[in-house]
C-alpha atoms as a PDB file:
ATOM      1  CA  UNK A   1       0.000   0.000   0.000  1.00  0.00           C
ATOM      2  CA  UNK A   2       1.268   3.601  -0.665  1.00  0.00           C
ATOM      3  CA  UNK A   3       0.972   5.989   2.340  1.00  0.00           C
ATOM      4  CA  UNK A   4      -1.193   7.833   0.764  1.00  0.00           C
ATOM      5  CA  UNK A   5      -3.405   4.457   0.876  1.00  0.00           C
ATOM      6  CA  UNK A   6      -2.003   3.613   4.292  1.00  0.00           C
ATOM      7  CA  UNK A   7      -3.321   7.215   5.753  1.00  0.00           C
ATOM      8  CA  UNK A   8      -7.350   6.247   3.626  1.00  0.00           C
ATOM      9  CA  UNK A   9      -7.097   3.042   5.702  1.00  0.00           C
ATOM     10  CA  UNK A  10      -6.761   4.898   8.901  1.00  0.00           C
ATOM     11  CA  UNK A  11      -9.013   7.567   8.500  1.00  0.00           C
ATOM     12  CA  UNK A  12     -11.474   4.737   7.913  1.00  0.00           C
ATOM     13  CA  UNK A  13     -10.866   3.102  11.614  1.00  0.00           C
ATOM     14  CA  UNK A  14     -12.180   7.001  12.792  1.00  0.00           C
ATOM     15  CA  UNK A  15     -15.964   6.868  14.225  1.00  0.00           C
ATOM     16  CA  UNK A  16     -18.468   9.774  14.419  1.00  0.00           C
ATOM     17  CA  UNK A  17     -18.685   9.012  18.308  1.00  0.00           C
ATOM     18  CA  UNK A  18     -22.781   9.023  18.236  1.00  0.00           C
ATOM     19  CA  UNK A  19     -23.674   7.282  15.004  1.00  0.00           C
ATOM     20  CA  UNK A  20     -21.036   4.140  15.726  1.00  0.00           C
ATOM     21  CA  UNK A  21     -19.803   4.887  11.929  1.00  0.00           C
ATOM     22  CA  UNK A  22     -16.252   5.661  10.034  1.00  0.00           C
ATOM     23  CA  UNK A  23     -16.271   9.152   9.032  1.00  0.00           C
ATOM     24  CA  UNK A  24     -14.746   7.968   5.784  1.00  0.00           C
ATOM     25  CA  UNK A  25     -18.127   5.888   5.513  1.00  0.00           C
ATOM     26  CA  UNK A  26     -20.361   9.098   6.122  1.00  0.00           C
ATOM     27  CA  UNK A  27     -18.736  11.535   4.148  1.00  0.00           C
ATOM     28  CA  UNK A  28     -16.570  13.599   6.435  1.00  0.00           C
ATOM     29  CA  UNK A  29     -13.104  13.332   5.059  1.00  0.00           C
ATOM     30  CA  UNK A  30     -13.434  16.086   1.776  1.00  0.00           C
ATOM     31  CA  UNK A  31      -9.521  15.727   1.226  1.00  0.00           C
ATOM     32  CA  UNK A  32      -6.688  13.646   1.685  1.00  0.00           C
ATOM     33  CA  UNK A  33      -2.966  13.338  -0.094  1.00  0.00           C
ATOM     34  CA  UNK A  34       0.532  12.614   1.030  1.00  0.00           C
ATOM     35  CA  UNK A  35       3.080  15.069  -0.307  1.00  0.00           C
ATOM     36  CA  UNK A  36       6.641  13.722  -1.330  1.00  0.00           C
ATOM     37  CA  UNK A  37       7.870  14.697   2.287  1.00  0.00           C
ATOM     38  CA  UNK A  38       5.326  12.682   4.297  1.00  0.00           C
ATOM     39  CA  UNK A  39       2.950  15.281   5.232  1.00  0.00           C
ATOM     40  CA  UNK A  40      -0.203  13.937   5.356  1.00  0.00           C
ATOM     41  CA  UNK A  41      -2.575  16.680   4.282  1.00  0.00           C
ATOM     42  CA  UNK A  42      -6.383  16.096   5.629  1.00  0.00           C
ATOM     43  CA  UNK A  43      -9.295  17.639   5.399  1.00  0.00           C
ATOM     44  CA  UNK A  44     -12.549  16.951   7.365  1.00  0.00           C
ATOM     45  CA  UNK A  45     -16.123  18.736   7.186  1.00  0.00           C
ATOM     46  CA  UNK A  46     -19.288  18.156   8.915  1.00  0.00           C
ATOM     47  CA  UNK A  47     -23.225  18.117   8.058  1.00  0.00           C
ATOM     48  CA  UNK A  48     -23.631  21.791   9.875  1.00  0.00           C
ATOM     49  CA  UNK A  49     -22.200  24.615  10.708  1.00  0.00           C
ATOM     50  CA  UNK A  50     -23.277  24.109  14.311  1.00  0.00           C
ATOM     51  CA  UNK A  51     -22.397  20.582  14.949  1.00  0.00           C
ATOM     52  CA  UNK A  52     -21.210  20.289  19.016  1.00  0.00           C
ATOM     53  CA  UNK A  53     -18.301  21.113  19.421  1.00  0.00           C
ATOM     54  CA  UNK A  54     -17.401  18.045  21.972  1.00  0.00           C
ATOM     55  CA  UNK A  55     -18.349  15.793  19.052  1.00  0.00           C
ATOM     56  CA  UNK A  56     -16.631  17.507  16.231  1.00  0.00           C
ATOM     57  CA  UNK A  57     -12.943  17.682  18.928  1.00  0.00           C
ATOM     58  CA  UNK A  58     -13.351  13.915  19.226  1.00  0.00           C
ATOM     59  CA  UNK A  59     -13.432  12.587  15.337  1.00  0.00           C
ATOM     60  CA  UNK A  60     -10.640  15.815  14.916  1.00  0.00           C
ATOM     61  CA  UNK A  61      -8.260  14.127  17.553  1.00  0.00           C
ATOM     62  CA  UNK A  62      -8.956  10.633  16.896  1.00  0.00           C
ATOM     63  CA  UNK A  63      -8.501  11.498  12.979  1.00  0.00           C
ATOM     64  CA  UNK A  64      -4.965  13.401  13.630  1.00  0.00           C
ATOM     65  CA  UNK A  65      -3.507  10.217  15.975  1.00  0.00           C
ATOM     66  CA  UNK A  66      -4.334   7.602  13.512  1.00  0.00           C
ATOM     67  CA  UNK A  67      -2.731   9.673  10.943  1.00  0.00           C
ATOM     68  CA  UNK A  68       0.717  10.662  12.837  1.00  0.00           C
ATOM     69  CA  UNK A  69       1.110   6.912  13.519  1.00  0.00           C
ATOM     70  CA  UNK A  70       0.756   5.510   9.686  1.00  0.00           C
ATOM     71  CA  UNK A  71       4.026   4.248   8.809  1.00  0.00           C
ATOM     72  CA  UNK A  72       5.624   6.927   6.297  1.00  0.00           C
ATOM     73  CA  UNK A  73       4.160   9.610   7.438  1.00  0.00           C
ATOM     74  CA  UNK A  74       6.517  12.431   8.931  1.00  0.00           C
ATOM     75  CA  UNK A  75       4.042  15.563   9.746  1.00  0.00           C
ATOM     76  CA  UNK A  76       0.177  15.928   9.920  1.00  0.00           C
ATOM     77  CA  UNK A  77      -1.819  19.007   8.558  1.00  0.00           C
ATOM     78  CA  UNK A  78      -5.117  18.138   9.186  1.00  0.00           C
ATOM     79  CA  UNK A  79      -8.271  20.625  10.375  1.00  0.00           C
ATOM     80  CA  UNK A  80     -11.657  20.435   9.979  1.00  0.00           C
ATOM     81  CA  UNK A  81     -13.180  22.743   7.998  1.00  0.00           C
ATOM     82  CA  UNK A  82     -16.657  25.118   7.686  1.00  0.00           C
ATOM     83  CA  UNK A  83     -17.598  24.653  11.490  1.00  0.00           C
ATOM     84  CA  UNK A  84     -17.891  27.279  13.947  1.00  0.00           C
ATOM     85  CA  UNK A  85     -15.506  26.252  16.714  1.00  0.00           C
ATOM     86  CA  UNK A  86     -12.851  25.277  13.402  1.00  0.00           C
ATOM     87  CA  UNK A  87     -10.291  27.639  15.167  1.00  0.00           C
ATOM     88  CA  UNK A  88     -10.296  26.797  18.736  1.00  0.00           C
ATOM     89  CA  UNK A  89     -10.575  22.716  17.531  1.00  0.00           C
ATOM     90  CA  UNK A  90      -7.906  22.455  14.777  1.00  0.00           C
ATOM     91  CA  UNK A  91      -5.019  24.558  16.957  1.00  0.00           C
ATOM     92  CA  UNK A  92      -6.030  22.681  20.043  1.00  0.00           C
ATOM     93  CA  UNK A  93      -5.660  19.057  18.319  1.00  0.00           C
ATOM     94  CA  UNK A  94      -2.145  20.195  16.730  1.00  0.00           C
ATOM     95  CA  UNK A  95      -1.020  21.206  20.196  1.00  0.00           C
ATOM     96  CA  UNK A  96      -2.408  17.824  22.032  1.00  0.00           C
ATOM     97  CA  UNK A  97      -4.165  20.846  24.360  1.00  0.00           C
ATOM     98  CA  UNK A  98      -6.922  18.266  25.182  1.00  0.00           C
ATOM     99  CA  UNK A  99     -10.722  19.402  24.695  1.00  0.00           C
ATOM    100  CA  UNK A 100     -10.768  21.621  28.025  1.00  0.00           C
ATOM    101  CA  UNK A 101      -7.405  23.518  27.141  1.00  0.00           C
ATOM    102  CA  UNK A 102      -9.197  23.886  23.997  1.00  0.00           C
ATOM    103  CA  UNK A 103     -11.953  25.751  24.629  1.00  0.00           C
ATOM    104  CA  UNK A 104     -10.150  27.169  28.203  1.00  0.00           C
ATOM    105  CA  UNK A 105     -13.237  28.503  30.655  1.00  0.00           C
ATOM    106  CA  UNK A 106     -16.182  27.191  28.149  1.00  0.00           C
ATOM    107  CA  UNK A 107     -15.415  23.302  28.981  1.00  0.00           C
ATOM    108  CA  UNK A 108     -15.703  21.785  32.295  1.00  0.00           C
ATOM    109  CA  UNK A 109     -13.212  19.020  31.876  1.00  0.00           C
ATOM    110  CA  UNK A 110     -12.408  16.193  29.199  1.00  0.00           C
ATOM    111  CA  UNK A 111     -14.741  14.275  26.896  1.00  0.00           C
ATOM    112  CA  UNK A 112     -13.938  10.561  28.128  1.00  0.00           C
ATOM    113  CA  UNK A 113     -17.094  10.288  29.685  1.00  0.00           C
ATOM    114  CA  UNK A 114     -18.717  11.358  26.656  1.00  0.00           C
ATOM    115  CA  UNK A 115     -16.894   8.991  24.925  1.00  0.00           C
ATOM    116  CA  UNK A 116     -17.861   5.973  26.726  1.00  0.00           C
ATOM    117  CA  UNK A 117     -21.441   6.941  26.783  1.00  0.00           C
ATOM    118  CA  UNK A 118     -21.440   6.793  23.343  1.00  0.00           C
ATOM    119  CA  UNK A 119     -19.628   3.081  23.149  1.00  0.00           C
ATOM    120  CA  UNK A 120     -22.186   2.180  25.528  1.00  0.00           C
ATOM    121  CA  UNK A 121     -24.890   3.209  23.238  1.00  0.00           C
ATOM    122  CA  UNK A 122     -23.309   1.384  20.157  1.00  0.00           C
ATOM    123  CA  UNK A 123     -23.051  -1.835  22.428  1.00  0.00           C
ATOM    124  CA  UNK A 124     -26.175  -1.433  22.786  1.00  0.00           C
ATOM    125  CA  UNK A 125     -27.223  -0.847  19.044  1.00  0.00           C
ATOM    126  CA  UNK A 126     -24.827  -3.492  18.576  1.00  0.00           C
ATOM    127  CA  UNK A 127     -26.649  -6.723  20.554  1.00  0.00           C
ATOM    128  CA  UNK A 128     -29.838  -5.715  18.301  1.00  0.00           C
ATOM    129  CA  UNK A 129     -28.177  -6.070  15.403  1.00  0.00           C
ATOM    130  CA  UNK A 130     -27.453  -9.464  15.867  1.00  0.00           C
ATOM    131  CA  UNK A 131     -30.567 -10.173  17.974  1.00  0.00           C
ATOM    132  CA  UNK A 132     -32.849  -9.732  14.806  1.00  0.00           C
ATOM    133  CA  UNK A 133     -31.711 -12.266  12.644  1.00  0.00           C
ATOM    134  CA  UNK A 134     -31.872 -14.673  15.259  1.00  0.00           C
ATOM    135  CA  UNK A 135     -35.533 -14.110  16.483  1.00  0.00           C
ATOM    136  CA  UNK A 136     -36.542 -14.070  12.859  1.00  0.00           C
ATOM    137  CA  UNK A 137     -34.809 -17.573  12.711  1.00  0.00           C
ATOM    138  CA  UNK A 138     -37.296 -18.218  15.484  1.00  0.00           C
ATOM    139  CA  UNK A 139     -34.972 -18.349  18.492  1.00  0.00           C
ATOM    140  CA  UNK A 140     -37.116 -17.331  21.649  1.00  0.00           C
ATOM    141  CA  UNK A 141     -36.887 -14.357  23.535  1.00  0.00           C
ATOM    142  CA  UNK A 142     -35.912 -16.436  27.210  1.00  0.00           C
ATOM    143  CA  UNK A 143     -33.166 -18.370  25.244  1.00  0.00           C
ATOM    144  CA  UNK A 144     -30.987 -15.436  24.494  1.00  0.00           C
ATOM    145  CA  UNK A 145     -30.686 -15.379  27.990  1.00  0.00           C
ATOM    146  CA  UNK A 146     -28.572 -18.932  28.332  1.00  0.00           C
ATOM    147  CA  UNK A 147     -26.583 -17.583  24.443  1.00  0.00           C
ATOM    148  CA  UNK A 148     -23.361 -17.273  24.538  1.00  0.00           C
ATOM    149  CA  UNK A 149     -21.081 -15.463  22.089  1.00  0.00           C
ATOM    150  CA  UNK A 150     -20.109 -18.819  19.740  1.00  0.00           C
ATOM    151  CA  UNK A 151     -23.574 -20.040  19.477  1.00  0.00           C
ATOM    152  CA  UNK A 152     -23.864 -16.826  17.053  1.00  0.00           C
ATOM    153  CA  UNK A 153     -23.248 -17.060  13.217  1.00  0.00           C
ATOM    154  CA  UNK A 154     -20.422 -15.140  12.253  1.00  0.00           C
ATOM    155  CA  UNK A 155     -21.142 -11.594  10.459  1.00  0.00           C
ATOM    156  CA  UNK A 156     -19.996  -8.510  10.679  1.00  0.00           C
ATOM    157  CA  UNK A 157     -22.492  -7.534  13.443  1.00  0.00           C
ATOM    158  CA  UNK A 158     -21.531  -9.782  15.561  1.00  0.00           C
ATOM    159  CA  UNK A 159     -17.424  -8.388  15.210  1.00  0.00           C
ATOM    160  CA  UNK A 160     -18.754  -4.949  15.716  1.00  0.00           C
ATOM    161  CA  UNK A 161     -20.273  -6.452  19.140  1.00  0.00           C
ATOM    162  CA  UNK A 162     -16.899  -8.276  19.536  1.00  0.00           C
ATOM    163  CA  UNK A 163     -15.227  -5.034  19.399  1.00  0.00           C
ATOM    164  CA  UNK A 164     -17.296  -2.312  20.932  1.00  0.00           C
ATOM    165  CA  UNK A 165     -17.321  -4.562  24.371  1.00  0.00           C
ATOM    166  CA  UNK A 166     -13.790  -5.111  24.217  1.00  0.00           C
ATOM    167  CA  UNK A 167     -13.353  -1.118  24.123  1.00  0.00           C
ATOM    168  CA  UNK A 168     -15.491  -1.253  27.354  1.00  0.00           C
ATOM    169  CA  UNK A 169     -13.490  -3.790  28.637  1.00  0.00           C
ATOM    170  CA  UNK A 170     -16.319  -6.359  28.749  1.00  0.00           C
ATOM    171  CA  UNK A 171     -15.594  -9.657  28.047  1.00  0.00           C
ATOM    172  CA  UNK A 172     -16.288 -10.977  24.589  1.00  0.00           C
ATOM    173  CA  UNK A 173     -14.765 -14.054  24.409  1.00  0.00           C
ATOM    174  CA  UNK A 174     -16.181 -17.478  22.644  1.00  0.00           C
ATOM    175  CA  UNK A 175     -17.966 -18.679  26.306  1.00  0.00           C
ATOM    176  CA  UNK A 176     -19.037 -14.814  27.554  1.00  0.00           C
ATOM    177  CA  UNK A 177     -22.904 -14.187  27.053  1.00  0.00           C
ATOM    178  CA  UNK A 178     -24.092 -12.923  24.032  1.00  0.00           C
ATOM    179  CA  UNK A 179     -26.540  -9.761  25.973  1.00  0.00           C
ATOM    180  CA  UNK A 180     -24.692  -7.998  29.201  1.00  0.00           C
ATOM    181  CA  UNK A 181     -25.620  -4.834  30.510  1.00  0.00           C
ATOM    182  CA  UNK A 182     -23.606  -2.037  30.209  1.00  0.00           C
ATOM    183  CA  UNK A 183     -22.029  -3.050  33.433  1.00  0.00           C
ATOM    184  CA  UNK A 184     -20.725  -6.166  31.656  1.00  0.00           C
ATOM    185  CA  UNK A 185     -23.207  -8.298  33.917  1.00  0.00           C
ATOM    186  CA  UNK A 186     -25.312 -10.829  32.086  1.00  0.00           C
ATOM    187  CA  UNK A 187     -29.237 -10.071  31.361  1.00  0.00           C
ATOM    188  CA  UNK A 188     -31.201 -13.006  33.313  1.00  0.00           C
ATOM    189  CA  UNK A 189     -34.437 -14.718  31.473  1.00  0.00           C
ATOM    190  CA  UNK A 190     -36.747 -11.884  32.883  1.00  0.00           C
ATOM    191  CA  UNK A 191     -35.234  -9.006  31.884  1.00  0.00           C
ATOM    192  CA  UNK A 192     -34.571 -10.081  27.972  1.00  0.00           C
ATOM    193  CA  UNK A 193     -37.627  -8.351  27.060  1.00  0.00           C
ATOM    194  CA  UNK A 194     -36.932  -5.043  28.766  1.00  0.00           C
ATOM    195  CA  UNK A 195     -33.206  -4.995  27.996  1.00  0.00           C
ATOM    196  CA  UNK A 196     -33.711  -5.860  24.079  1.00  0.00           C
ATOM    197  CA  UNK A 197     -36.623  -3.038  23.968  1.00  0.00           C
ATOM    198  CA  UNK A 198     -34.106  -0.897  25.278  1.00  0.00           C
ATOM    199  CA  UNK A 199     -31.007  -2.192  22.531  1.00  0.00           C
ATOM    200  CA  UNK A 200     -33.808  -2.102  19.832  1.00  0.00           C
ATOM    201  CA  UNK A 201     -34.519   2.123  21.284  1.00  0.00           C
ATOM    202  CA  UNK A 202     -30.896   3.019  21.001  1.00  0.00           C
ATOM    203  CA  UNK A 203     -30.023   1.011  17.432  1.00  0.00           C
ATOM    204  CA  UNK A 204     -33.732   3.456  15.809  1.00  0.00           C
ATOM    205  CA  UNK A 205     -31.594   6.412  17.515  1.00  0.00           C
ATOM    206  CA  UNK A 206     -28.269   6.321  15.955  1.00  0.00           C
ATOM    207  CA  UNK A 207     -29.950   4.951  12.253  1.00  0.00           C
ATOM    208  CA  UNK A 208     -31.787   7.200  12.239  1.00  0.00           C
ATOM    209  CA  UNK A 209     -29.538   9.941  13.407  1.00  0.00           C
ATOM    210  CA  UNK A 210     -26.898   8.647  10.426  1.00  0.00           C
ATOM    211  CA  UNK A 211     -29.725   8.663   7.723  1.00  0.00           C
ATOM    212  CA  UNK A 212     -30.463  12.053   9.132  1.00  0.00           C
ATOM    213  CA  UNK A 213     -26.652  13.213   9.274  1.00  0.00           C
ATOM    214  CA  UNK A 214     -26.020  11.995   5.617  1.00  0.00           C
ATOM    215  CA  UNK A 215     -28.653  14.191   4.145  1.00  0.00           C
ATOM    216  CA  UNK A 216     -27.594  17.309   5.491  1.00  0.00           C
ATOM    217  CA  UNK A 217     -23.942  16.683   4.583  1.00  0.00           C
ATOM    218  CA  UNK A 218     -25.564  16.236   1.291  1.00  0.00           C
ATOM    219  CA  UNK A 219     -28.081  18.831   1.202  1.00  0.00           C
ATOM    220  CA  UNK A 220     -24.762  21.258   2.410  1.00  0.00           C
ATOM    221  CA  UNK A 221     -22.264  19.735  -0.001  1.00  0.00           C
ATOM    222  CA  UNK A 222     -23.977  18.318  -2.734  1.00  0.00           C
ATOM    223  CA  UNK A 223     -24.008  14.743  -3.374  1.00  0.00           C
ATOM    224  CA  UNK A 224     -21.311  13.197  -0.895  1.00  0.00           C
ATOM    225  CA  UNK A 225     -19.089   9.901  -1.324  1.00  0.00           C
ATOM    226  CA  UNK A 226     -16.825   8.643   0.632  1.00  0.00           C
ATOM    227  CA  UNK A 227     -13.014   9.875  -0.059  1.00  0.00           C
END
């Protein structure tokens, strides 16, 4: 792979922290190239103007580290681009200020409790996602309850679910239950009901919020596909 390639790749490990999605995937990188010196030259943009602030520092900061650590790659200019708090974001990343530094008497502290609400959400999301299939295979709701992670088919879904526990440091191994709360406790025979209406809640919330995300990016931009 070229770095050029190396630095797409990256980019594309980069999640908008409340729809659970690469930002490559949505639309949000508008640029990216590799000069002859290794500077890796990035670009970002967002569906509004207005988009918070916390959310826009996150994908910003997350994009920038993935970058400086691709192999071949000796500087990173990257910024994001037509947003209100642009400024205080883009020169806050490049200095590793942190978000508070960032925005210095406007933030009351750092955005890792942000950050794992919104892994808890797409854990969430995530166990609904590979619910479905198997209630529409006719598995009953009190079985789920005695699942554990092998006894699912294989799909992405269920790697996604893999991976968004293991960044909550929940267990996902082969023999760990297929639905835990957030805590990373298991969900007993009567509360399957409750806790999947709940998964099922959250997964509506952030598709919806994506489908909703994608069309103002579009309606902003014009048509939008991924970099």
């Amino acid at each position: 792979m070229t770095v050029e390639a190396r630095v797409r790749a990256a980019l594309d490990t980069v999640r908008d922290p409340e729809l659970d999605t690469s930002i490559v995937e949505l639309g949000f990188v508008d640029a990216c190239s590799v000069d002859d010196d290794g500077t890796a030259r990035v670009r970002l943009r967002l569906p509004t103007y207005f988009c918070a602030p916390n959310f826009a520092f996150l994908m910003v900061a997350d994009a920038y580290d993935v970058v400086a650590q691709v192999d071949g790659v000796r500087a990173v200019d990257l910024a994001l681009d037509d947003h209100f708090a642009a400024g205080e974001i883009n020169a806050g990343v490049a200095a590793h200020a942190g978000f508070a530094a960032s925005f210095d008497g406007l933030a009351a502290g750092e955005l890792d409790e942000l950050r794992r609400d919104f892994l808890g959400k797409a854990m969430l999301a995530a166990q609904d996602r590979v619910v479905r299939p198997l209630l529409a295979a006719g598995v009953r709701l009190d079985e789920l309850a005695t699942w554990s992670l092998r006894q699912v088919p294989g799909s992405a879904e269920l790697d996604r679910l893999r991976a968004r526990r293991v960044e909550l440091g929940i267990p996902a191994g082969d023999g760990d239950p297929l639905l835990v709360h957030l805590d990373g406790t298991g969900v007993d025979r009567d509360g399957v009901r409750v806790h999947l209406h709940r998964a099922r809640t959250v997964r509506v919330s952030i598709d919806a919020n994506g489908d909703y995300c994608r069309q103002l990016l579009a309606e902003r931009y014009g048509k939008v596909a991924a970099t």
